[in-house]
N, C-alpha and C. Protein backbone atom coordinates (compact mmCIF):
# COMPACT_ATOMS: atom_id res chain seq x y z
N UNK A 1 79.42 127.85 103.06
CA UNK A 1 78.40 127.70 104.07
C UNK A 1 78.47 128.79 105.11
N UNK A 2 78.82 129.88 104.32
CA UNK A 2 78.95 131.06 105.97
C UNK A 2 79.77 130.75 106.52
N UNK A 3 80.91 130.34 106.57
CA UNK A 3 81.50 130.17 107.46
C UNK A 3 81.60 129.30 108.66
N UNK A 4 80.59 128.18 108.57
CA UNK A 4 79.97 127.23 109.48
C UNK A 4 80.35 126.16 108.62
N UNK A 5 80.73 125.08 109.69
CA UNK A 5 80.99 123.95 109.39
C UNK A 5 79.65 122.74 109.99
N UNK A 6 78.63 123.54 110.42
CA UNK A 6 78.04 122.18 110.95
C UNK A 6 76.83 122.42 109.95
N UNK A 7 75.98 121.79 109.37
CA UNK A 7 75.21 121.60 108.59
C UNK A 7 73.72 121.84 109.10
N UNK A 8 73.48 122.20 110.56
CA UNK A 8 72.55 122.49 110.99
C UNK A 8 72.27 123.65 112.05
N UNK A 9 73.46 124.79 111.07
CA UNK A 9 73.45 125.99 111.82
C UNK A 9 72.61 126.47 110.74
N UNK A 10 71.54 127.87 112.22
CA UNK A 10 70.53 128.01 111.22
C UNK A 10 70.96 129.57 112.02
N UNK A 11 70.81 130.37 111.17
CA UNK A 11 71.66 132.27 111.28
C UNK A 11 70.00 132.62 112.33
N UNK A 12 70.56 133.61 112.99
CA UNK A 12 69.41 134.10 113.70
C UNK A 12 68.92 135.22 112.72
N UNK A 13 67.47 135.23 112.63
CA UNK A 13 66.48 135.87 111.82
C UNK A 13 66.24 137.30 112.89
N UNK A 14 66.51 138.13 112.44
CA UNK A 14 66.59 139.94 113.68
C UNK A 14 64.93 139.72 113.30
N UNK A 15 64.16 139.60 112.51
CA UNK A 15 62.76 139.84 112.66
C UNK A 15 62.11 139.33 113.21
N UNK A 16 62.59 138.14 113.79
CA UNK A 16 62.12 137.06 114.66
C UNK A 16 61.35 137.51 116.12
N UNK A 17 62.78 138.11 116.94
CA UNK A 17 62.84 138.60 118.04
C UNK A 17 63.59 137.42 118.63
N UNK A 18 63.15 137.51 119.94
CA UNK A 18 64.31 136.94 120.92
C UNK A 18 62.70 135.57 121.21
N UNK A 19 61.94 135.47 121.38
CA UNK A 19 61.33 134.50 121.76
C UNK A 19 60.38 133.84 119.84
N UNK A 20 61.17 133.03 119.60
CA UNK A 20 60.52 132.51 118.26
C UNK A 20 59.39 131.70 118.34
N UNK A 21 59.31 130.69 119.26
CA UNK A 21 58.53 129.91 119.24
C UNK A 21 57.78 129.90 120.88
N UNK A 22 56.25 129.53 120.45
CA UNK A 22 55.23 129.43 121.01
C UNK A 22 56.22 128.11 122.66
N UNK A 23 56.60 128.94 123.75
CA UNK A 23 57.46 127.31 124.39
C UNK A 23 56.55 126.97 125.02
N UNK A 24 54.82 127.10 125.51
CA UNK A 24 53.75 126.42 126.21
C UNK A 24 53.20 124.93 125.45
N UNK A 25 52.20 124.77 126.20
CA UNK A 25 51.88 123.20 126.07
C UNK A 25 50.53 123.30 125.02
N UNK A 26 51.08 122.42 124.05
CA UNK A 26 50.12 122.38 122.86
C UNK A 26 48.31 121.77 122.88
N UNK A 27 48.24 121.60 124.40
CA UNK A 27 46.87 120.41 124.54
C UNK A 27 46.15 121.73 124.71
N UNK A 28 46.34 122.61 125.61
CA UNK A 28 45.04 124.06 125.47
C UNK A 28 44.34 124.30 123.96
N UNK A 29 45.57 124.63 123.39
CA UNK A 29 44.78 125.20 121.61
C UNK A 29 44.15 123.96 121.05
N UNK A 30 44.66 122.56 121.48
CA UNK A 30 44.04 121.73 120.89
C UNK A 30 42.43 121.12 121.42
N UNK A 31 42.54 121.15 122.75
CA UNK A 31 41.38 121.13 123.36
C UNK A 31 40.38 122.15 123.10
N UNK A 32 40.76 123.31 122.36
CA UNK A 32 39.75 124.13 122.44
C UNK A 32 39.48 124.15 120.81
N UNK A 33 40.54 123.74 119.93
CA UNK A 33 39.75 123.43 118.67
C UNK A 33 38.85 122.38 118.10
N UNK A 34 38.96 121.28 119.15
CA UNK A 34 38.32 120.25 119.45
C UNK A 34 36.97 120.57 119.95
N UNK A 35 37.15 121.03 120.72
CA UNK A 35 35.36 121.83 121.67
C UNK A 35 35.04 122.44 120.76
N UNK A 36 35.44 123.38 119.74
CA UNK A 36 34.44 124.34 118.92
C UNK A 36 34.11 123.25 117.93
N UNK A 37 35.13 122.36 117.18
CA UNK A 37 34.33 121.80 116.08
C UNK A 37 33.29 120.82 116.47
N UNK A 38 33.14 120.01 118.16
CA UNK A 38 32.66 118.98 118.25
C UNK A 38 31.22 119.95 118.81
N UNK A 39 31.13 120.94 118.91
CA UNK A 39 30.17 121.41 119.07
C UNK A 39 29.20 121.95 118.22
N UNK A 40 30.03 122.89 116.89
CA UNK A 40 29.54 122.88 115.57
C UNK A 40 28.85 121.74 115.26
N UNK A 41 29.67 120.72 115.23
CA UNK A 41 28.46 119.56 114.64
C UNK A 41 27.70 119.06 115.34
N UNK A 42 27.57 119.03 116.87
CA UNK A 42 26.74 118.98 117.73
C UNK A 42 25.51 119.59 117.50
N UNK A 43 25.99 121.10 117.67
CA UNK A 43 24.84 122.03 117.52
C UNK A 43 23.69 121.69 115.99
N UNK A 44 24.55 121.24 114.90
CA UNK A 44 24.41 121.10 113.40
C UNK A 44 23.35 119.68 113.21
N UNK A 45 23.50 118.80 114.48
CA UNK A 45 22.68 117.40 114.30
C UNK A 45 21.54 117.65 115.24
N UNK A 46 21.66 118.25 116.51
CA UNK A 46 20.61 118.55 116.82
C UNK A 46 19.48 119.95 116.09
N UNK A 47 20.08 120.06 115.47
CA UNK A 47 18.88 121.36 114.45
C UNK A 47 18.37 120.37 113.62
N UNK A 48 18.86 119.49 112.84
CA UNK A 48 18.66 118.65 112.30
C UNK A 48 17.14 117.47 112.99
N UNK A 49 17.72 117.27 114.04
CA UNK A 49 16.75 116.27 114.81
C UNK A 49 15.46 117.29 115.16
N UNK A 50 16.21 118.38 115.26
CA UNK A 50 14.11 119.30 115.53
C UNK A 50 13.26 119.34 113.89
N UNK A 51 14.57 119.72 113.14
CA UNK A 51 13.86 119.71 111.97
C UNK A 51 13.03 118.38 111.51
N UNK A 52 13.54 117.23 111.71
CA UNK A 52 12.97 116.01 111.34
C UNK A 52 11.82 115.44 112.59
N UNK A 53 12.01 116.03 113.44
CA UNK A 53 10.65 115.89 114.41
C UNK A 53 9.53 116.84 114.18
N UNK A 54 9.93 118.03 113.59
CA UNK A 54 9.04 119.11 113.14
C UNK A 54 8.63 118.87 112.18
N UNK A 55 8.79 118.33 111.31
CA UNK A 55 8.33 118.00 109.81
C UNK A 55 7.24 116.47 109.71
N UNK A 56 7.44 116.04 111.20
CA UNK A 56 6.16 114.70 111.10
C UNK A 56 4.87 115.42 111.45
């Protein structure tokens, strides 16, 4: 095991760099993937509703 005795040593990766992980708060990216898709289909039902008012 490398030379390690604990089972949840993990070797540092040099390609990594010194900051691996994203350390901010996950609700921004999620709030904003939320707003684009709820708007896609927003935008997608109201085209819809002109189309079916346009077509009487």
């Amino acid at each position: 095991m490398a030379g390690h005795s604990d089972p949840n040593y993990v070797a540092e990766n040099p390609f990594e760099g010194r900051g691996r992980a994203m350390q901010g708060n996950d609700f921004p990216d999620a709030a904003i993937g939320f707003g684009i898709s709820f708007g896609f289909f927003a935008i997608m039902f109201i085209i819809a509703v002109i189309v079916e008012v346009a077509m009487r």
